[in-house]
Protein backbone atom coordinates (compact mmCIF):
# COMPACT_ATOMS: atom_id res chain seq x y z
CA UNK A 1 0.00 0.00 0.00
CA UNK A 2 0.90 3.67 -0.67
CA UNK A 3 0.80 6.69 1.14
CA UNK A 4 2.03 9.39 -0.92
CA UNK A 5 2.25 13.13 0.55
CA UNK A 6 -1.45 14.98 0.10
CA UNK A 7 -0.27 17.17 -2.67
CA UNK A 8 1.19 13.93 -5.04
CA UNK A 9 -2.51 12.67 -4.14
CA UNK A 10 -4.36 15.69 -5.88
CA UNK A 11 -1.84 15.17 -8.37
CA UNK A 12 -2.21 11.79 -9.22
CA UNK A 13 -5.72 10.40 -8.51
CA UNK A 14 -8.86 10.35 -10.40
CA UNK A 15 -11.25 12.76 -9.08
CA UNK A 16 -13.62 10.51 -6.55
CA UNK A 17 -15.94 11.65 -4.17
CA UNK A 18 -13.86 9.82 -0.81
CA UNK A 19 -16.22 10.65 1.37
CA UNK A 20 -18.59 9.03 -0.79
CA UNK A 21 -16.81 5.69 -0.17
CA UNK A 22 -16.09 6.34 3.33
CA UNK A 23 -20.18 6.69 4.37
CA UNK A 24 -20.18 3.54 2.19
CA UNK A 25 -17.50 1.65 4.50
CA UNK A 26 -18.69 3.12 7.59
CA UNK A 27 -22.39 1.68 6.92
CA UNK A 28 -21.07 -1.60 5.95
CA UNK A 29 -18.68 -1.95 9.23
CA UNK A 30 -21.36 -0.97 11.41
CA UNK A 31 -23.35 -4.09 10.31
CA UNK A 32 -20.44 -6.48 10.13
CA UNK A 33 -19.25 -5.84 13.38
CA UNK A 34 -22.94 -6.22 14.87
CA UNK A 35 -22.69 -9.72 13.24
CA UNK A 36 -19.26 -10.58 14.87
CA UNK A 37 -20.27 -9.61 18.04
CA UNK A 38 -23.45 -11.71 18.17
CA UNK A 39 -21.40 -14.70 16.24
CA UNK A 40 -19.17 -14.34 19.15
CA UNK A 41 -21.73 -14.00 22.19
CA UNK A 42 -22.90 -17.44 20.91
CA UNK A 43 -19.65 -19.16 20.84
CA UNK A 44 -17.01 -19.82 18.50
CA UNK A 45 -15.11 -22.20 17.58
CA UNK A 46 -11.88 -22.01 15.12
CA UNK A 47 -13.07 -23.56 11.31
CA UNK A 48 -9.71 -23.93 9.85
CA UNK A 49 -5.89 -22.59 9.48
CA UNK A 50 -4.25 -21.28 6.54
CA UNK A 51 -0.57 -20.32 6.28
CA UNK A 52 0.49 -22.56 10.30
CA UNK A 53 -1.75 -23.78 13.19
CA UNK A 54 -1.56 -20.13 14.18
CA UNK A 55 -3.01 -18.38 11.51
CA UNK A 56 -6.59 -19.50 12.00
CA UNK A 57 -10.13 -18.82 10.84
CA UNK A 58 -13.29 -19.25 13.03
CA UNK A 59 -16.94 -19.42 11.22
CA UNK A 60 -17.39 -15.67 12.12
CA UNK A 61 -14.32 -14.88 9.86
CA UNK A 62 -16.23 -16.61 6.77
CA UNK A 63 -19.52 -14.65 7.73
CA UNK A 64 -18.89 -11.75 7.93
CA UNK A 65 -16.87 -11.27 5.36
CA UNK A 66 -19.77 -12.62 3.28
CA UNK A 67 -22.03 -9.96 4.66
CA UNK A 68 -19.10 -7.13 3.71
CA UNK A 69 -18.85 -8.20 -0.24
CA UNK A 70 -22.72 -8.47 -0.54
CA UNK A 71 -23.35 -5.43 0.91
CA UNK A 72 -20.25 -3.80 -0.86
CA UNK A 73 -21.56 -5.59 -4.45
CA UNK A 74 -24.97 -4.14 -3.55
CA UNK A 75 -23.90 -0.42 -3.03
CA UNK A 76 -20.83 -0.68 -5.14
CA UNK A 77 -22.04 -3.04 -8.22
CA UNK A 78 -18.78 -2.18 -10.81
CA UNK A 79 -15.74 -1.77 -7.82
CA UNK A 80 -13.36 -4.57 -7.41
CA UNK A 81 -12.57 -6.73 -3.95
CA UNK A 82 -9.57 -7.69 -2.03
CA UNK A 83 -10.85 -9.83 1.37
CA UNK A 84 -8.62 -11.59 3.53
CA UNK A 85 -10.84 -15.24 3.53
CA UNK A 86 -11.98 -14.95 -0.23
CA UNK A 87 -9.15 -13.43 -2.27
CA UNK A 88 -9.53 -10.86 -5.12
CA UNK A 89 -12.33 -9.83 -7.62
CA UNK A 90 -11.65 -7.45 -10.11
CA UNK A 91 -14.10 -4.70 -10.59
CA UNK A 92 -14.71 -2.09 -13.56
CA UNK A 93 -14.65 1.68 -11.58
CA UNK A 94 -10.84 1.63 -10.43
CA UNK A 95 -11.74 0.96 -6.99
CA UNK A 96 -10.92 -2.17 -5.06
CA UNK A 97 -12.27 -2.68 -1.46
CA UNK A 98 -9.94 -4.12 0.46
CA UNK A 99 -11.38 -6.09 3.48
CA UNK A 100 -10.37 -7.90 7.16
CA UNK A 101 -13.86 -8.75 8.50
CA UNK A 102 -12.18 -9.60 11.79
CA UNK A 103 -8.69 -8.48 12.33
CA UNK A 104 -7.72 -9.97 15.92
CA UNK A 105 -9.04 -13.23 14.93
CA UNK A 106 -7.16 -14.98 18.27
CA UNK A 107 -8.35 -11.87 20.41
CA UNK A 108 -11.67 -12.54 18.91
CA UNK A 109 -11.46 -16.53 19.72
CA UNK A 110 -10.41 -15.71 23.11
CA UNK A 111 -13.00 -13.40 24.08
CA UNK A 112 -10.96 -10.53 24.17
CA UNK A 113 -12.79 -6.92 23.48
CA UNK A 114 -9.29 -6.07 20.89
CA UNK A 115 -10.70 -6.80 17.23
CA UNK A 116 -11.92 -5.11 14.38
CA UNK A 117 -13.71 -4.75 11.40
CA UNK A 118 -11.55 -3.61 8.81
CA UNK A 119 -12.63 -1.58 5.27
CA UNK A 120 -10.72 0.66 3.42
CA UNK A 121 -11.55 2.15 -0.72
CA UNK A 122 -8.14 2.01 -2.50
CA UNK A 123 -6.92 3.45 -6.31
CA UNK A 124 -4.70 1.16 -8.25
CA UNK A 125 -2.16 4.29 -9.56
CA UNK A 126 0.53 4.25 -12.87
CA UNK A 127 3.33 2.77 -10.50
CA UNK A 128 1.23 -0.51 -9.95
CA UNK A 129 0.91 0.20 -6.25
CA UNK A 130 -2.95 0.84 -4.11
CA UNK A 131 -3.64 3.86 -2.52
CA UNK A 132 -6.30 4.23 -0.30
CA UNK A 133 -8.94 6.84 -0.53
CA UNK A 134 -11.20 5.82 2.82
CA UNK A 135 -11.24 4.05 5.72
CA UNK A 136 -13.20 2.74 8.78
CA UNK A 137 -12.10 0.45 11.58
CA UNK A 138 -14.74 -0.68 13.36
CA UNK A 139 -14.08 -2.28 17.14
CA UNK A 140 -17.50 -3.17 17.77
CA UNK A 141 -16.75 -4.73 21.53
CA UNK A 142 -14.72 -1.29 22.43
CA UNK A 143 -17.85 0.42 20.77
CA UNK A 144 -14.98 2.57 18.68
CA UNK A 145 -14.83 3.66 15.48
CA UNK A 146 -11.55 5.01 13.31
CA UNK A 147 -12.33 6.65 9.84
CA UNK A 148 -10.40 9.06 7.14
CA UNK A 149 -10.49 9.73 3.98
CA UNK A 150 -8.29 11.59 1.90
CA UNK A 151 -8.07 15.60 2.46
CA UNK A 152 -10.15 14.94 5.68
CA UNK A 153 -8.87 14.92 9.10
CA UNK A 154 -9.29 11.15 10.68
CA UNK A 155 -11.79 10.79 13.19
CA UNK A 156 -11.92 8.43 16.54
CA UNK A 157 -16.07 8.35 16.20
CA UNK A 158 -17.09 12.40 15.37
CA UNK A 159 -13.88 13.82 17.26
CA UNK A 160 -10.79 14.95 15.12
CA UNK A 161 -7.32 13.04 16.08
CA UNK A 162 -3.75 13.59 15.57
CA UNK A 163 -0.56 11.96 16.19
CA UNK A 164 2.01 12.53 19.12
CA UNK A 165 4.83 14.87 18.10
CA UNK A 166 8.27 15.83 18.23
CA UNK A 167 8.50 12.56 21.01
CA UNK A 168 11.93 11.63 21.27
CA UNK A 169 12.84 8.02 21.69
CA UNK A 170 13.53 7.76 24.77
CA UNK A 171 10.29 8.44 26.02
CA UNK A 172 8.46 6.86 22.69
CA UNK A 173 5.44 4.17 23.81
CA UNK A 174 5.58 1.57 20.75
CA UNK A 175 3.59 -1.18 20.06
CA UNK A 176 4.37 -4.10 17.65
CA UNK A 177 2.65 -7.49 16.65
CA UNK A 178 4.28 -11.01 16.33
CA UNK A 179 4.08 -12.60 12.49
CA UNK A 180 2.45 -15.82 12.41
CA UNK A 181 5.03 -16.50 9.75
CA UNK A 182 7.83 -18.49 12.06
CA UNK A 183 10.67 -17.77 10.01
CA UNK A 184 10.01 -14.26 10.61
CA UNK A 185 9.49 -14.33 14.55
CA UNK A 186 12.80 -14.54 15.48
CA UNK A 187 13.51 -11.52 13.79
CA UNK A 188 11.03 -10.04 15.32
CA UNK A 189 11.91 -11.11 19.05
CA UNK A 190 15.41 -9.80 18.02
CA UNK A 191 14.37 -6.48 16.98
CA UNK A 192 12.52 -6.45 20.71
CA UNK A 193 15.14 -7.38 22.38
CA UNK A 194 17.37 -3.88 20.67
CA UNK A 195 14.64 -2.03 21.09
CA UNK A 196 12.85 -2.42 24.83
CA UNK A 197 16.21 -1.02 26.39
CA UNK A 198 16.28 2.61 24.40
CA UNK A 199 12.34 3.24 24.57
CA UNK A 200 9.83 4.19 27.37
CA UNK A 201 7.99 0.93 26.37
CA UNK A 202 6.47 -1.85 24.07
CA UNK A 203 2.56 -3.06 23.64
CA UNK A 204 1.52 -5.78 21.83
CA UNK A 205 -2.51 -5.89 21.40
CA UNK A 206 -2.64 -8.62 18.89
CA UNK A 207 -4.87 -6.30 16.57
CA UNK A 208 -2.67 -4.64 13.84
CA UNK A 209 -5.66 -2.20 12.55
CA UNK A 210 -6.16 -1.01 16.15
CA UNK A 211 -2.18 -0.22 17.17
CA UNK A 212 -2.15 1.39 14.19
CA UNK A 213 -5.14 3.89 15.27
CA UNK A 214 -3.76 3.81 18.58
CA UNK A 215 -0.57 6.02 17.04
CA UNK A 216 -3.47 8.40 15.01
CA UNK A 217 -4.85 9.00 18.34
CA UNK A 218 -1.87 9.21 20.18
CA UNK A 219 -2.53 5.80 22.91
CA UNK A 220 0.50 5.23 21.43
CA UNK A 221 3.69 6.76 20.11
CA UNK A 222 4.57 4.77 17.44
CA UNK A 223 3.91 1.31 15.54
CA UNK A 224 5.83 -1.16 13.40
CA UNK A 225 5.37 -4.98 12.70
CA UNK A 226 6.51 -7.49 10.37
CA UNK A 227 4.72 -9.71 7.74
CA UNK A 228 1.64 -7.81 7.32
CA UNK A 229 -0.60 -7.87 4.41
CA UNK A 230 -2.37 -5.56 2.96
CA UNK A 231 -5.45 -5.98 4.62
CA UNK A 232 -4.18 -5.65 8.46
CA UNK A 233 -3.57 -1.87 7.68
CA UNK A 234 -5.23 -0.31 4.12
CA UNK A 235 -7.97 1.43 6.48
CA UNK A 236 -5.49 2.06 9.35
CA UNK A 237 -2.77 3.45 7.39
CA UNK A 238 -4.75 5.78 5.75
CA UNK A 239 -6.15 7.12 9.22
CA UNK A 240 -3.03 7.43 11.26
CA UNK A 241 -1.45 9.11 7.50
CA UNK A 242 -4.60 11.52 8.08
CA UNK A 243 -3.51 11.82 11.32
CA UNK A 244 -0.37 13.29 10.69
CA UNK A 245 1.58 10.21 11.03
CA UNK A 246 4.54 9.12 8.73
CA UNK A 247 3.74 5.70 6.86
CA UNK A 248 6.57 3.72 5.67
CA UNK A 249 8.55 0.69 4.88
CA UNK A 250 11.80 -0.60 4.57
CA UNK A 251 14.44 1.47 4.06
CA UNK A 252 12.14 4.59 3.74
CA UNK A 253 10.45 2.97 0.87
CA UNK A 254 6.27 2.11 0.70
CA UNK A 255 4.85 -0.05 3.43
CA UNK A 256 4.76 -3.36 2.40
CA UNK A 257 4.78 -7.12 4.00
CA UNK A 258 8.84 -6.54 4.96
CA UNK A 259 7.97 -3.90 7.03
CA UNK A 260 5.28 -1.33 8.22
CA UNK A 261 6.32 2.02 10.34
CA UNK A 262 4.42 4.27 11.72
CA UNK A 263 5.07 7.36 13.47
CA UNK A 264 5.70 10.91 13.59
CA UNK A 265 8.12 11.98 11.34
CA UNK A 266 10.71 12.63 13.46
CA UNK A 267 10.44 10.06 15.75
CA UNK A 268 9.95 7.57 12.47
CA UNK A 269 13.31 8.42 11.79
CA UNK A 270 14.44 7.60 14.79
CA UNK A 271 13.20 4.23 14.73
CA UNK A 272 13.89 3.36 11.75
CA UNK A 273 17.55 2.27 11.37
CA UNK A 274 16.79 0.26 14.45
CA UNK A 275 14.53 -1.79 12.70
CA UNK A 276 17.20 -4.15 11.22
């Protein structure tokens, strides 16, 4: 995903009502995450794994992302669709919906109140890469919900957020997420390990959409993790960018499943040549 500065974005993308596509997402989140709460207050059970025994799916994953692409087909008949259970559908308008209907799946299993329904609008631009135009995270057990779209200020329900600035390592709160990918966890737990000793301290909420919103409205300091796709963070980069947060990848570059970073500028810098 890309998150290019607001001016190359009036530059470069097709002229699109966003907040058109953010009531759109907002609607549709609402109702999916009424769904996975009531899946969940009648007991679930996991369905089936995909990449490892840890990366699982529950029957509430399966539904409600079901209810997301016929609602989205129904408002949106011609726009394309990216969901994390059901893969990719190519559409006719330029705009692909890219979808987690439960981000936090273990939190979710577990009973925990720290999951998410996940929507974001995205452009496909010349360089091959998705930008995304709007966004809603919906935390239907927290009763919380993130949305932005471009050239609008993101919002934590109707009240404007923004990013912590200027906070210098040292005193930087920074929350991460473990990869189910095992190859990449120790890595990860290395990276920890460098880290812990020059910040104020690490979280780990085991919902990738939410830490990221956490940064936009400054719970948190600053957020990076490892092995993420797209999914995890379309909606949430785009609200913590909106924010006034820097969104990045390795070595500067766009965020991408080798790394995401998110922070104020300054303190983005910071953390970046740590994250070896």
């Amino acid at each position: 995903m890309s998150h290019p500065t607001a001016a190359d974005r009036k530059a470069t993308l097709p002229t699109i009502d966003a907040l058109e596509l953010l009531d759109v997402a907002r609607a549709v989140a609402a109702e999916a995450g009424a769904l996975a709460a009531d899946m969940r207050s009648t007991g679930i059970s996991v369905q089936s794994t995909k990449s490892n025994q840890l990366d699982i799916v529950t029957q509430a994953d399966t539904a409600v992302e079901a209810l997301i692409r016929e609602r989205l087909t129904s408002a949106r008949p011609v726009d394309g669709f990216l969901g994390e259970e059901t893969g990719e559908t190519a559409g006719a308008s330029g705009i692909t919906w890219i979808v987690d209907p439960i981000d936090g799946t273990v939190n979710y299993l577990y009973g925990s109140p720290y999951y998410a329904v996940s929507i974001a609008a995205t452009v496909q631009e010349g360089n091959g890469r998705r930008t995304s135009l709007a966004g809603c995270v919906h935390a239907p057990a927290l009763s919380v919900t993130y949305t932005a779209a471009i050239g609008h200020p993101a919002r934590l329900d109707d009240r404007p957020v923004l990013v912590n600035a200027k906070v210098p390592l040292e005193k930087a709160l920074v929350s991460t997420g473990i990869p189910y990918d095992l190859a990449q966890r120790a890595r990860v737990l290395e990276t920890i390990a460098a880290l812990t000793p020059r910040i104020r301290d690490l979280r780990l909420v085991g919902a990738a959409s939410l830490e990221i919103c956490g940064v936009a409205e400054g719970r948190t300091d600053a957020h990076f993790q490892r092995g993420l796709p797209a999914w995890d963070y379309a909606a949430a980069a785009l609200i913590a960018a909106q924010a006034g947060a820097d969104v990045r990848g390795a070595s500067g570059g766009p965020p991408g499943n080798e790394l995401l970073l998110i922070a104020d500028r300054q303190l983005a810098d910071e953390l970046d040549p740590l994250l070896v």
